[in-house]
N, C-alpha and C. Protein backbone atom coordinates (compact mmCIF):
# COMPACT_ATOMS: atom_id res chain seq x y z
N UNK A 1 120.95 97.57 87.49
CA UNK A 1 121.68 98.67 86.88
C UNK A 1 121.42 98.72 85.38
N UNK A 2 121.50 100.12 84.77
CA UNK A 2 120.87 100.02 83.47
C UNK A 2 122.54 101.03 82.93
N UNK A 3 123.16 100.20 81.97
CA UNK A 3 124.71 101.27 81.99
C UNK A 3 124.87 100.99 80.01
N UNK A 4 124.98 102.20 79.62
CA UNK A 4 125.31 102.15 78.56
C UNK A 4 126.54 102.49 78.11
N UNK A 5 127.37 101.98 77.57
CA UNK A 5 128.72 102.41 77.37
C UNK A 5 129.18 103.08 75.43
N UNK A 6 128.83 104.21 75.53
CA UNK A 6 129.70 104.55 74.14
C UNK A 6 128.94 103.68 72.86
N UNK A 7 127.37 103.93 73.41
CA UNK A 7 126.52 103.31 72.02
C UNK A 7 126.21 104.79 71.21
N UNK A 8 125.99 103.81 69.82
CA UNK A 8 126.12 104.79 68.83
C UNK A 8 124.80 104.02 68.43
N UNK A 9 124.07 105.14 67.70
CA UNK A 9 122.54 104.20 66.93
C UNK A 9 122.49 105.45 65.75
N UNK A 10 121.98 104.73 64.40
CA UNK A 10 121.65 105.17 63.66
C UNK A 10 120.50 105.03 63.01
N UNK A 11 119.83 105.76 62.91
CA UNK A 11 118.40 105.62 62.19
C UNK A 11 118.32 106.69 60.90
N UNK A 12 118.34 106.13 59.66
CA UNK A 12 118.72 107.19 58.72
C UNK A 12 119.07 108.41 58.59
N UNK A 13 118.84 109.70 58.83
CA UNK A 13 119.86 110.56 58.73
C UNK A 13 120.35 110.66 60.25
N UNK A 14 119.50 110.33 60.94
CA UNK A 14 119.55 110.67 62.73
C UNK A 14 120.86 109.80 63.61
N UNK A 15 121.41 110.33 63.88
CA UNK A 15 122.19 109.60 65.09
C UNK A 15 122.59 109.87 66.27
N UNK A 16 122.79 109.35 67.37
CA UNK A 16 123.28 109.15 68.57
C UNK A 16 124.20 108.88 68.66
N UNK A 17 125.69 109.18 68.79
CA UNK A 17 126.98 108.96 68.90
C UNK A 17 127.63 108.69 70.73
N UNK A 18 128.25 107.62 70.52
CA UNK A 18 128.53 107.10 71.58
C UNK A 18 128.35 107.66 72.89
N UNK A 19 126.65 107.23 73.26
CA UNK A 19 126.31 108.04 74.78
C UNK A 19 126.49 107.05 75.80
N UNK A 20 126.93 107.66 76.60
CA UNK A 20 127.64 106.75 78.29
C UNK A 20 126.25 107.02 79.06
N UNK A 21 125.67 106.35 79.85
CA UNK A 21 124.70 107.16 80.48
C UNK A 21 124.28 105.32 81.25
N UNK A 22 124.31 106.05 83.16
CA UNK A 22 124.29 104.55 83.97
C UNK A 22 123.38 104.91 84.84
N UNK A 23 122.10 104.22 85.41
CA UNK A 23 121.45 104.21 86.30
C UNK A 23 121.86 103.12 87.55
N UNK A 24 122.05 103.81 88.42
CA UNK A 24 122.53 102.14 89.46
C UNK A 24 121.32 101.93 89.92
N UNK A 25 122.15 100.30 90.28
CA UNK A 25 120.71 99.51 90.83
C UNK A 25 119.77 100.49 92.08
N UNK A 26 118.43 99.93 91.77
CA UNK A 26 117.46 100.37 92.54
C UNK A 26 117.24 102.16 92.12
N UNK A 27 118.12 102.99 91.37
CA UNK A 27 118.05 104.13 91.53
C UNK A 27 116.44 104.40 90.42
N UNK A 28 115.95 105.60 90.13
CA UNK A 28 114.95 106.16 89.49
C UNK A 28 115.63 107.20 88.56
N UNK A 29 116.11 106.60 87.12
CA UNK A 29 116.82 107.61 86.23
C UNK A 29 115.06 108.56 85.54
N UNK A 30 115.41 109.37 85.20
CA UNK A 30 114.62 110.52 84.37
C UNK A 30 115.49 110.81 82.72
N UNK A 31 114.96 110.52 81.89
CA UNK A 31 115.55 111.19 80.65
C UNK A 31 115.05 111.88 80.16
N UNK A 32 115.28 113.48 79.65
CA UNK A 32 114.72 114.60 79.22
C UNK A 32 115.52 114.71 78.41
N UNK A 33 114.64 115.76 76.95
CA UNK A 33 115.07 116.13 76.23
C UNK A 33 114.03 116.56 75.35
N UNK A 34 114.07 117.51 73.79
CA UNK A 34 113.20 117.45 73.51
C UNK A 34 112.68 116.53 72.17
N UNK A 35 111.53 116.96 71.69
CA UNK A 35 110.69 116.26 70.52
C UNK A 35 111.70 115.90 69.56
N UNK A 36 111.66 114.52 69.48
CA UNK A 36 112.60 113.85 68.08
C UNK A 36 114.46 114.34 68.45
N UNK A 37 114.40 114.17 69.71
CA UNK A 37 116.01 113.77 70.21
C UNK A 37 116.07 112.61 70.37
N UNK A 38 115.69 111.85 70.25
CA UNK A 38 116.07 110.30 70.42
C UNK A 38 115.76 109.55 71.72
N UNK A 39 115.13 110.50 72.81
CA UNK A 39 114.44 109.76 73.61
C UNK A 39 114.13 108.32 73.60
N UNK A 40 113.10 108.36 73.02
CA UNK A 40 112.79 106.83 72.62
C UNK A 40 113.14 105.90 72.27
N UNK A 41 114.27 106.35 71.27
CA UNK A 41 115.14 105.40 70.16
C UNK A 41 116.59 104.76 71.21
N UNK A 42 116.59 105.83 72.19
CA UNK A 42 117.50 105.35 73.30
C UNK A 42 116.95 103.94 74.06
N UNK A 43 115.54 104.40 74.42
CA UNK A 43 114.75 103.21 75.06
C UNK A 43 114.41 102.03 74.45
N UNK A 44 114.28 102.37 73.02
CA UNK A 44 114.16 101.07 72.30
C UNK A 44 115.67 100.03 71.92
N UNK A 45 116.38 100.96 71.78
CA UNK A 45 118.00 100.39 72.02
C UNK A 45 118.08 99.58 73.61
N UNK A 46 118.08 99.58 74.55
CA UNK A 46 117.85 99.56 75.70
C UNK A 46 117.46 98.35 76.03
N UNK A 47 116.32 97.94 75.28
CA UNK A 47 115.46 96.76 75.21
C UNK A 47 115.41 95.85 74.45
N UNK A 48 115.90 96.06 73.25
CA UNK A 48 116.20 95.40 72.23
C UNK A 48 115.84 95.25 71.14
N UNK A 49 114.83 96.67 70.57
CA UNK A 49 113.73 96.52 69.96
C UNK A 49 114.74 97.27 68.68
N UNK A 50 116.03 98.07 69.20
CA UNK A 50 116.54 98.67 67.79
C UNK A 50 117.78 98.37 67.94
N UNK A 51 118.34 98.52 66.87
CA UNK A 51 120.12 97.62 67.01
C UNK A 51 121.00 98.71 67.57
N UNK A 52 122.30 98.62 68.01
CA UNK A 52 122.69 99.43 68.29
C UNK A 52 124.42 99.27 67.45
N UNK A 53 125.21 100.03 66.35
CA UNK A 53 125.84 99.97 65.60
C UNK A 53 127.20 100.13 66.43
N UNK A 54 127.42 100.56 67.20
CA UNK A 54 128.86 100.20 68.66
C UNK A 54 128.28 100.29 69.63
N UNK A 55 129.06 100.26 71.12
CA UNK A 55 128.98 100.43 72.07
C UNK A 55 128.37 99.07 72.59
N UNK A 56 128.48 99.19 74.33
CA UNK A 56 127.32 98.45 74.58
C UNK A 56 126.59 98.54 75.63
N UNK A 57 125.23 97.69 75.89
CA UNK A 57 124.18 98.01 76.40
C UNK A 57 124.28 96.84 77.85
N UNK A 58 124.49 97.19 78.74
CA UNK A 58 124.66 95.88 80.14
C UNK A 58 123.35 96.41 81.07
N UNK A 59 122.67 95.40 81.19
CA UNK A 59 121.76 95.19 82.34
C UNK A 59 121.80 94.49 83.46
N UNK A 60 121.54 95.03 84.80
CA UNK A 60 122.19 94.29 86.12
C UNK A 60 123.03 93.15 85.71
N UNK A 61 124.03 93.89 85.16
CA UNK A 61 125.99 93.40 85.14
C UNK A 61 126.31 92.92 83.83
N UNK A 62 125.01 92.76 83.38
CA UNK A 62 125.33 91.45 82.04
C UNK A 62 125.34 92.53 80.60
N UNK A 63 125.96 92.40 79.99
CA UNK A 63 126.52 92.80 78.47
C UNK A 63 125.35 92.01 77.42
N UNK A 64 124.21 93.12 77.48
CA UNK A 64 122.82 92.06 77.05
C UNK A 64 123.02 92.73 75.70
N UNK A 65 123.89 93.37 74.73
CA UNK A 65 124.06 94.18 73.56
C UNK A 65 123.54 92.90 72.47
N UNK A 66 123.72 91.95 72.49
CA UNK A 66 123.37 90.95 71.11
C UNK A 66 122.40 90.01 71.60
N UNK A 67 121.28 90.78 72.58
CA UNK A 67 120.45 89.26 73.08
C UNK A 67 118.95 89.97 72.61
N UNK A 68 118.33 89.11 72.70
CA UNK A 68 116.78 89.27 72.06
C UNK A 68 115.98 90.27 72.73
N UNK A 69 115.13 91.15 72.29
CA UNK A 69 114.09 91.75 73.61
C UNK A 69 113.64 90.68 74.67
N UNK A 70 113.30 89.18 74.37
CA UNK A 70 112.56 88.61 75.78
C UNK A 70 113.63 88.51 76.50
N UNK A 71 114.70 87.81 75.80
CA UNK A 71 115.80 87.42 76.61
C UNK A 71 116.56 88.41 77.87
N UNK A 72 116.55 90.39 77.14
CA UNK A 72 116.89 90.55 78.36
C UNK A 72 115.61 91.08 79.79
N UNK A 73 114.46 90.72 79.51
CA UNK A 73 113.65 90.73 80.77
C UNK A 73 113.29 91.72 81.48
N UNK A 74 113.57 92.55 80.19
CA UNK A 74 112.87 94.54 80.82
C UNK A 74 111.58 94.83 80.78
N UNK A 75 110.65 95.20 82.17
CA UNK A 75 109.60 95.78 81.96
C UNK A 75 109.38 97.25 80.94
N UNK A 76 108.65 97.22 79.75
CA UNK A 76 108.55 98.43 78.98
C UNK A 76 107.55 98.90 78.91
N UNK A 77 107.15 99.67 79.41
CA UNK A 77 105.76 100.93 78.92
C UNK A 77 106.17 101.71 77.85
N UNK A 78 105.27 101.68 76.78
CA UNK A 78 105.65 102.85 75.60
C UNK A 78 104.88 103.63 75.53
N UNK A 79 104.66 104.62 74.91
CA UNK A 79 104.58 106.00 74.99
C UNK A 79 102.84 106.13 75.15
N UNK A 80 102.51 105.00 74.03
CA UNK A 80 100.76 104.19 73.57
C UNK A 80 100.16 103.19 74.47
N UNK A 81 101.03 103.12 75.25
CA UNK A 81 100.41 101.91 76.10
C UNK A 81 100.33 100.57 75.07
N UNK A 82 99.93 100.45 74.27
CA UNK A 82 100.10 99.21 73.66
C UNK A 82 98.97 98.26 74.12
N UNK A 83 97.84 98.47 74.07
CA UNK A 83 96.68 97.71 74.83
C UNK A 83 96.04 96.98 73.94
N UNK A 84 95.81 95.86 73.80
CA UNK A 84 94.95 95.22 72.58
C UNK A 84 93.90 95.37 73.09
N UNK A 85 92.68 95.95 72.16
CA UNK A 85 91.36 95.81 72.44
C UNK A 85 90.43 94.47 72.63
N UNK A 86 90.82 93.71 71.86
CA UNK A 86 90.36 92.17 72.16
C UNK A 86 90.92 91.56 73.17
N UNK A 87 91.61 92.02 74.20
CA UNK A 87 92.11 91.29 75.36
C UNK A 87 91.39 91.98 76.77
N UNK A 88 91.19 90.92 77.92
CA UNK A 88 90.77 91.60 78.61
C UNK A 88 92.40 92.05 79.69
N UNK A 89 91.74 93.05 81.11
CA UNK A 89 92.61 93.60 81.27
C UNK A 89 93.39 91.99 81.58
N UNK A 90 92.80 90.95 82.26
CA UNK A 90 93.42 89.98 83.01
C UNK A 90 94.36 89.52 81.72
N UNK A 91 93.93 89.46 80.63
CA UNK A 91 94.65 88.76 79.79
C UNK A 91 95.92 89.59 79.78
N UNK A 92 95.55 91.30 79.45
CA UNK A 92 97.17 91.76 79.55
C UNK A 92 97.75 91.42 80.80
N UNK A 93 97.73 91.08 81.63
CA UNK A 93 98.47 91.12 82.85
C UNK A 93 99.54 89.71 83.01
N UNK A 94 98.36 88.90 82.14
CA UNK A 94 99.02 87.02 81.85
C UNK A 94 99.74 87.14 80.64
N UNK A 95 99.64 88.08 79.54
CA UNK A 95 100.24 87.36 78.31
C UNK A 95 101.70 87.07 78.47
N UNK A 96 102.34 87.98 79.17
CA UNK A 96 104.13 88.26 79.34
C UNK A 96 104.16 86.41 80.20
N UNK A 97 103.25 86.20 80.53
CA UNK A 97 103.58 84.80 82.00
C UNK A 97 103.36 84.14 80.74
N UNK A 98 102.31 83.50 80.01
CA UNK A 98 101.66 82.55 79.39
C UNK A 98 102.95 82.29 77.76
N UNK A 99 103.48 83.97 77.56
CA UNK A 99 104.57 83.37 76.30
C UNK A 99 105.46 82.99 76.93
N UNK A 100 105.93 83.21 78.45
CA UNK A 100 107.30 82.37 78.71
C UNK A 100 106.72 81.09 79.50
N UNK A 101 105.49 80.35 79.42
CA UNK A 101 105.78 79.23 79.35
C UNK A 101 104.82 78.56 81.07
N UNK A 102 104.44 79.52 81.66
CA UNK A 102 103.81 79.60 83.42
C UNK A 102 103.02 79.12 83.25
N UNK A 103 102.56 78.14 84.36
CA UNK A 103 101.49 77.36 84.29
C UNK A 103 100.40 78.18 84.77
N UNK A 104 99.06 77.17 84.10
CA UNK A 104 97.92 78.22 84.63
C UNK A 104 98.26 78.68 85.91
N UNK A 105 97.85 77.56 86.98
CA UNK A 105 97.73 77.74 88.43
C UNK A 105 98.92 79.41 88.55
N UNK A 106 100.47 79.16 88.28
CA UNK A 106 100.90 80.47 88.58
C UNK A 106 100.75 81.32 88.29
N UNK A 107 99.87 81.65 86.87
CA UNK A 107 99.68 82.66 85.94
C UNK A 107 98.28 83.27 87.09
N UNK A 108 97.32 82.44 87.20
CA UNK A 108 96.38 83.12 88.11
C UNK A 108 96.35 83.76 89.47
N UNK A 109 97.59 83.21 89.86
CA UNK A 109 98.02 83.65 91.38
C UNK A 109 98.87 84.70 91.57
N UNK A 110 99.86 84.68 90.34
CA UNK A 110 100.26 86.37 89.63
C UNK A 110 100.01 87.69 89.30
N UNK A 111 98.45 86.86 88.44
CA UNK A 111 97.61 88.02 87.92
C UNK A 111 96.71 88.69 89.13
N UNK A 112 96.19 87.76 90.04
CA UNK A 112 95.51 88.32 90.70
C UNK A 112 96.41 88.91 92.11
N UNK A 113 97.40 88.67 92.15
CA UNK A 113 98.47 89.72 92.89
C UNK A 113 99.03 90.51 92.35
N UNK A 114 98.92 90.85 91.12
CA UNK A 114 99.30 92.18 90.42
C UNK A 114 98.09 92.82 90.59
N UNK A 115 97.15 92.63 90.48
CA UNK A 115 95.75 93.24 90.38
C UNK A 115 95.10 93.69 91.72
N UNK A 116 95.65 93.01 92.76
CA UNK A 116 95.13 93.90 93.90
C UNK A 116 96.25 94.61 94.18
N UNK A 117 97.59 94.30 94.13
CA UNK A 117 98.43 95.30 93.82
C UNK A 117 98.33 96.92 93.51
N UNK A 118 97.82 97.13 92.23
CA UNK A 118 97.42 97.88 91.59
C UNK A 118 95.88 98.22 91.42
N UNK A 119 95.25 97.58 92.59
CA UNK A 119 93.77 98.68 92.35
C UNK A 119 93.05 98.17 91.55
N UNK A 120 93.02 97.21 90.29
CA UNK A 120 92.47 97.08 89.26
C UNK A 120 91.60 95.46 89.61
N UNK A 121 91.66 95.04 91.19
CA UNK A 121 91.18 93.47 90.73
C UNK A 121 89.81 93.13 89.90
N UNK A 122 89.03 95.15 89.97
CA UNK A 122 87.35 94.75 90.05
C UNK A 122 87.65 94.91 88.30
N UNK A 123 88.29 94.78 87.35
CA UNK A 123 88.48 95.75 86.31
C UNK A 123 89.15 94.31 85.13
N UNK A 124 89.28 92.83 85.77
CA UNK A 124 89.79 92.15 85.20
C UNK A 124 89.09 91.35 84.19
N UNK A 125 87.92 91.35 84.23
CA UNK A 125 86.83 91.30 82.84
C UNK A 125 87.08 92.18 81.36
N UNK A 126 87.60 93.31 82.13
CA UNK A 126 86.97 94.32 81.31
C UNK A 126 88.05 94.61 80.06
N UNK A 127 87.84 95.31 79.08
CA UNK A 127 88.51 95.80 78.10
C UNK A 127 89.08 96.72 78.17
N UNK A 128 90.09 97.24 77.02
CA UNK A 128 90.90 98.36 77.31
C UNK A 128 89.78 100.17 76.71
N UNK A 129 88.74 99.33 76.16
CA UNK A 129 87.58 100.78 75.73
C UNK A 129 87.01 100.67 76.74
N UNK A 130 87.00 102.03 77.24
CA UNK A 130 86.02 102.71 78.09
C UNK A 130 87.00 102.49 79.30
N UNK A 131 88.17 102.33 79.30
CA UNK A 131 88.93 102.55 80.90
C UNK A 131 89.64 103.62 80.80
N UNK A 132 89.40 104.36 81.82
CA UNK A 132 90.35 105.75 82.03
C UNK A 132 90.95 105.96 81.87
N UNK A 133 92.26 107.18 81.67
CA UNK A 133 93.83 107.22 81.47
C UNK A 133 94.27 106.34 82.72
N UNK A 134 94.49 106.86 84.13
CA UNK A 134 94.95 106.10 85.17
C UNK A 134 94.60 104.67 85.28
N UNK A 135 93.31 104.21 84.83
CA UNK A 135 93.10 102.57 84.59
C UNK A 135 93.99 102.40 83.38
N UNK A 136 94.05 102.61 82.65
CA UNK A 136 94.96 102.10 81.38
C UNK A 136 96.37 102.14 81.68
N UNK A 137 96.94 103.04 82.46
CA UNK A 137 98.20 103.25 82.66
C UNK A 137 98.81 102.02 83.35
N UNK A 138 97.67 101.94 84.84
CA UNK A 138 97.77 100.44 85.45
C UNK A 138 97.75 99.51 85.06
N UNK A 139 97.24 99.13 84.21
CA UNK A 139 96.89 97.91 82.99
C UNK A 139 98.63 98.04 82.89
N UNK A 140 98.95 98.74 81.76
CA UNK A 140 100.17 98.56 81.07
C UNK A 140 101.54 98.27 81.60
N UNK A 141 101.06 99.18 83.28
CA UNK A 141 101.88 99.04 84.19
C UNK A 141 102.34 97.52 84.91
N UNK A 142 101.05 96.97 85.03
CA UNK A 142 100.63 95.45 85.48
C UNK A 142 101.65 94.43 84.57
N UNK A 143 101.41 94.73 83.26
CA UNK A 143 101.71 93.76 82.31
C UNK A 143 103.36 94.22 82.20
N UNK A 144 104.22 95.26 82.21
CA UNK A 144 105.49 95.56 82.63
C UNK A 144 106.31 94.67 83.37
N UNK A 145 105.06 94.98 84.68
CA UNK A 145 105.80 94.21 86.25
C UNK A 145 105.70 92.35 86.30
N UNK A 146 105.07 91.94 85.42
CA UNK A 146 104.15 90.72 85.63
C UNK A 146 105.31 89.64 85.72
N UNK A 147 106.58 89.79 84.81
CA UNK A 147 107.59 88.56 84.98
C UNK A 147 108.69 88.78 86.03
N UNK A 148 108.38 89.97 87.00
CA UNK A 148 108.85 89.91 87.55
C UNK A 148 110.24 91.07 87.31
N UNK A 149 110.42 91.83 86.59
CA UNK A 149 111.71 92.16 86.08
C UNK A 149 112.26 93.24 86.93
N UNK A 150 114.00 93.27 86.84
CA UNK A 150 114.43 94.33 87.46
C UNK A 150 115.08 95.28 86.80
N UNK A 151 114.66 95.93 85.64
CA UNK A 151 114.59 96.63 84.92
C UNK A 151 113.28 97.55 84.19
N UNK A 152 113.36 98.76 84.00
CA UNK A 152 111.59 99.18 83.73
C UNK A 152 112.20 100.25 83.11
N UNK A 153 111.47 100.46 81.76
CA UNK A 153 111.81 101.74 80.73
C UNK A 153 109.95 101.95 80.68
N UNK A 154 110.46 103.61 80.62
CA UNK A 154 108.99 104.02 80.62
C UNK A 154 108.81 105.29 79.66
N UNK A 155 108.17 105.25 78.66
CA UNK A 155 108.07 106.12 77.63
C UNK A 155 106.77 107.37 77.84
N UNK A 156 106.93 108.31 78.59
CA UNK A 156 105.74 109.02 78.33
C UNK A 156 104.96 109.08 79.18
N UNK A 157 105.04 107.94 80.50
CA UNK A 157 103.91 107.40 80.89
C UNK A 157 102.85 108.45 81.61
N UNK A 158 102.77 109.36 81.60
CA UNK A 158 102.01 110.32 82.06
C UNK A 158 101.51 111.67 81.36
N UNK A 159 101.86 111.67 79.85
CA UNK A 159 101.74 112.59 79.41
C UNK A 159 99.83 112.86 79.54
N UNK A 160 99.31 111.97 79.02
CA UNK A 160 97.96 111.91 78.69
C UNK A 160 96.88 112.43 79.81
N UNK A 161 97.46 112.42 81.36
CA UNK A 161 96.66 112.80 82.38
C UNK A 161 96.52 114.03 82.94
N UNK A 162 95.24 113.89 83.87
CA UNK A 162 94.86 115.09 84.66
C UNK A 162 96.13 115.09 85.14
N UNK A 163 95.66 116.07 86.34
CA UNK A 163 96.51 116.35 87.40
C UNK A 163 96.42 115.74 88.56
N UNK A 164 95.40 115.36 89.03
CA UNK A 164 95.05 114.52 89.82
C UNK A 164 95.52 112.94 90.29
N UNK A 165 94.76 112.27 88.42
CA UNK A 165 95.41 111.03 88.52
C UNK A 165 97.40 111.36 88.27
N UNK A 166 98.04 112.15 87.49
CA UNK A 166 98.98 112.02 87.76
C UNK A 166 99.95 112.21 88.90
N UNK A 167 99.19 112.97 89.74
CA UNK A 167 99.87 112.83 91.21
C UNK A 167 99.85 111.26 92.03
N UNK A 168 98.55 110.73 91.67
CA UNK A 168 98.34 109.38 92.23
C UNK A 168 99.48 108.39 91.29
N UNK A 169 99.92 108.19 90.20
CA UNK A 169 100.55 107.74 89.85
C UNK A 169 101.97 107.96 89.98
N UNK A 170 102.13 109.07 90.41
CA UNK A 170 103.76 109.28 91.10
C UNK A 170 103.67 109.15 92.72
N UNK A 171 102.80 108.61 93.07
CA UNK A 171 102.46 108.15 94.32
C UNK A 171 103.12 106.48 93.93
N UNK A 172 102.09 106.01 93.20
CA UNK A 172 102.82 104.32 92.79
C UNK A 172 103.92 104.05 91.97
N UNK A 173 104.22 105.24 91.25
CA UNK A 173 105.63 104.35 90.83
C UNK A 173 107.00 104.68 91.71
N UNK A 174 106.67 105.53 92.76
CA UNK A 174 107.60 105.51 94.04
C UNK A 174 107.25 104.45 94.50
N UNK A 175 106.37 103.76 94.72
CA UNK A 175 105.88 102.18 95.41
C UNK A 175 106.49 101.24 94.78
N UNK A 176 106.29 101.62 93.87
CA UNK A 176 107.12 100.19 92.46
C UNK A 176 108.74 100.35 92.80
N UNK A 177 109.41 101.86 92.84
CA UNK A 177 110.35 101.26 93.29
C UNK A 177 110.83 101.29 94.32
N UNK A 178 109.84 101.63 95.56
CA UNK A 178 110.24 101.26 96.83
C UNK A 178 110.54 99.65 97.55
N UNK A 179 108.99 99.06 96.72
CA UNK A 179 109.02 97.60 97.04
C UNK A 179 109.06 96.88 95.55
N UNK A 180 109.80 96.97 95.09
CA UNK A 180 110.01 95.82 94.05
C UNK A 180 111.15 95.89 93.55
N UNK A 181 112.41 96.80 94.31
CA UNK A 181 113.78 96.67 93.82
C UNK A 181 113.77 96.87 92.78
N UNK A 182 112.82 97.72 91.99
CA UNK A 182 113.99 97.69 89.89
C UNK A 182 114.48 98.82 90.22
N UNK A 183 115.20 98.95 89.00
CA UNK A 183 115.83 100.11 87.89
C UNK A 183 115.11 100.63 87.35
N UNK A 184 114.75 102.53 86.80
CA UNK A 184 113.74 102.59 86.30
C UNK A 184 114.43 103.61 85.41
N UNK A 185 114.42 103.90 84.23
CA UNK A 185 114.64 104.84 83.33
C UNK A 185 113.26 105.43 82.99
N UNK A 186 112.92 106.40 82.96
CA UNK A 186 111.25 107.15 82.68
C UNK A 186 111.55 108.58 81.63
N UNK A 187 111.47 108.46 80.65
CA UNK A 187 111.32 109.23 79.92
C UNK A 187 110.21 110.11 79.53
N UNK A 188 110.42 111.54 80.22
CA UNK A 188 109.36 112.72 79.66
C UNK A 188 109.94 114.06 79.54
N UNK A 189 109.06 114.58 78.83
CA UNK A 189 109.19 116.37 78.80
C UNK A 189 109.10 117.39 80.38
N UNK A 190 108.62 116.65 81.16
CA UNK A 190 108.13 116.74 82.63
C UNK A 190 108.95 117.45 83.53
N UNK A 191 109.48 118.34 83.57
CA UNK A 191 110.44 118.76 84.64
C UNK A 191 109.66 118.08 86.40
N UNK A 192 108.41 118.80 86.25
CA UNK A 192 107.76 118.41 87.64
C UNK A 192 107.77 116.68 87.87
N UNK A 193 107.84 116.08 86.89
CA UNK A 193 107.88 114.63 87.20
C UNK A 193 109.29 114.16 87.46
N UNK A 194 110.13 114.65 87.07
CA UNK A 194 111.87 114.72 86.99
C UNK A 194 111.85 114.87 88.91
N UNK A 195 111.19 116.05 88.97
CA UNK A 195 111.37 116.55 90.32
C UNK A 195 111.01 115.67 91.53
N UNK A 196 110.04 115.58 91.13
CA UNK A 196 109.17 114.68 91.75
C UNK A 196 109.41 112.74 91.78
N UNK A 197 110.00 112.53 90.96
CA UNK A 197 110.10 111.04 90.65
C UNK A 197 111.98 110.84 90.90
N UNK A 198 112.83 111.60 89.70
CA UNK A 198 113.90 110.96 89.92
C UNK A 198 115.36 111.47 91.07
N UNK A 199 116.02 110.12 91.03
CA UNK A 199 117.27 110.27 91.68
C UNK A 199 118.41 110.62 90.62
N UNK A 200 118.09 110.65 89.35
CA UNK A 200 118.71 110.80 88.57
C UNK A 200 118.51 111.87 86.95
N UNK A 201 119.03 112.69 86.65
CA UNK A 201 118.06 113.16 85.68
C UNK A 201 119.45 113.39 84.88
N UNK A 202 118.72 112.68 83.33
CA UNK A 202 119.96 113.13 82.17
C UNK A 202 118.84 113.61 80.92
N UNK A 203 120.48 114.67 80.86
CA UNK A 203 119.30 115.08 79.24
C UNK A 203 119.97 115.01 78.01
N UNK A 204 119.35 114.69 76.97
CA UNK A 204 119.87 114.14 75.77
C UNK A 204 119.67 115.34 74.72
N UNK A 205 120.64 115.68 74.05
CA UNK A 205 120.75 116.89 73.41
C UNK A 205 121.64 116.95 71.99
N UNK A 206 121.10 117.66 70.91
CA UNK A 206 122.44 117.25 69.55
C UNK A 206 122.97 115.54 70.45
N UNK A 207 122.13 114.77 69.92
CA UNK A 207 122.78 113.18 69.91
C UNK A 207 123.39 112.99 71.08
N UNK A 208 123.71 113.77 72.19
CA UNK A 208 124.20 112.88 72.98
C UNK A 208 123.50 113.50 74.36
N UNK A 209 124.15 112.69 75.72
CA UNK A 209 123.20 112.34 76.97
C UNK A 209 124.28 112.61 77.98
N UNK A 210 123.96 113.96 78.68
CA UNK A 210 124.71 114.07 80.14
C UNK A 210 123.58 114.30 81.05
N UNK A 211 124.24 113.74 82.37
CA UNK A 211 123.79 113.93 83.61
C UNK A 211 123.63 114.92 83.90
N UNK A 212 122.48 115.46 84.50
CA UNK A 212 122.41 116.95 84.91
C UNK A 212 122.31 117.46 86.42
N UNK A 213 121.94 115.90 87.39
CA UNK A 213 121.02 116.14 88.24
C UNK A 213 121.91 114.78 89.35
């Protein structure tokens, strides 16, 4: 469950005043809204990446409002994917295992079950130049899912594609949460992906976030 209670965030003149807004477990939330509503700044609150000045932030049950980004254990896709070019894809898929501490042997038996997972096993040499939107997405996607988490914020993740690969990708992230039990908050401009993807759709508007859907 992803439940926010009456957080307020401020980012210099901008604020968000105490938005309530709960995804239950296993459900597929959608957040809409438009350019420079705070989308993001919601998601980065969420995770732990921005403070949040009241309210608070609980993840499956726990009141994670004063704990570190690793500590609370959310898969995050951002808007950039976030791909280091000097890594290969295998490395993104291990780094999330290798900073908390996994031994080789599990880190390899991980990676390469995320990787046939996701289509990408022939692709684990390779770099993040010269891989497709839908290969890159998987990449980022991989490295999300890799510790295992039951939580997943997703920034964007489809803006950049055809039409094609983005149908195939709302093919798998119904898979992701068919068989892997998370929570998923997915943030886009997307009505058709709203439609198509969630059980839940809120939209965030003048600073604050109701359910619409």
């Amino acid at each position: 469950m992803i439940a926010l209670s009456e957080v307020t965030i401020r980012q210099g003149t901008f604020t968000l005043e105490r938005v309530t807004l709960t995804v239950p477990t296993g459900a597929y939330g959608v957040l809409m809204g438009r350019t420079g509503s705070g989308k993001t700044t919601l998601l980065e609150a969420i995770c732990g990446l921005r403070p949040v000045r009241g309210g608070t932030v609980s993840l499956v049950g726990r009141d994670v409002t004063g704990w570190s980004p690793a500590a609370r254990g959310v898969g995050y896709v951002p808007q950039d994917m976030a791909l280091f070019s000097t890594l290969t894809v295998r490395d993104h898929l291990a780094f999330a295992l290798a900073v908390r501490g996994w031994r080789s042997a599990a880190i390899r038996a991980r990676v390469q079950e995320l990787a046939r997972w996701l289509g990408i096993d022939h692709l684990l040499r390779r770099r993040p130049r010269g891989l497709s939107g839908g290969e890159s997405q998987r990449v980022a996607l991989g490295r999300a899912l890799a510790m295992r988490p039951q939580v997943l914020l997703f920034d964007e993740p489809l803006s950049a594609l055809d039409d094609e690969t983005r149908q195939e990708m709302y093919a798998l992230l119904r898979r992701v949460r068919a068989e892997m039990a998370v929570t998923v908050l997915h943030v886009t401009h997307s009505r058709a992906e709203a439609e198509s993807l969630a059980s839940r759709v809120f939209e965030i508007r003048d600073g604050t976030v109701n359910q619409v859907r």
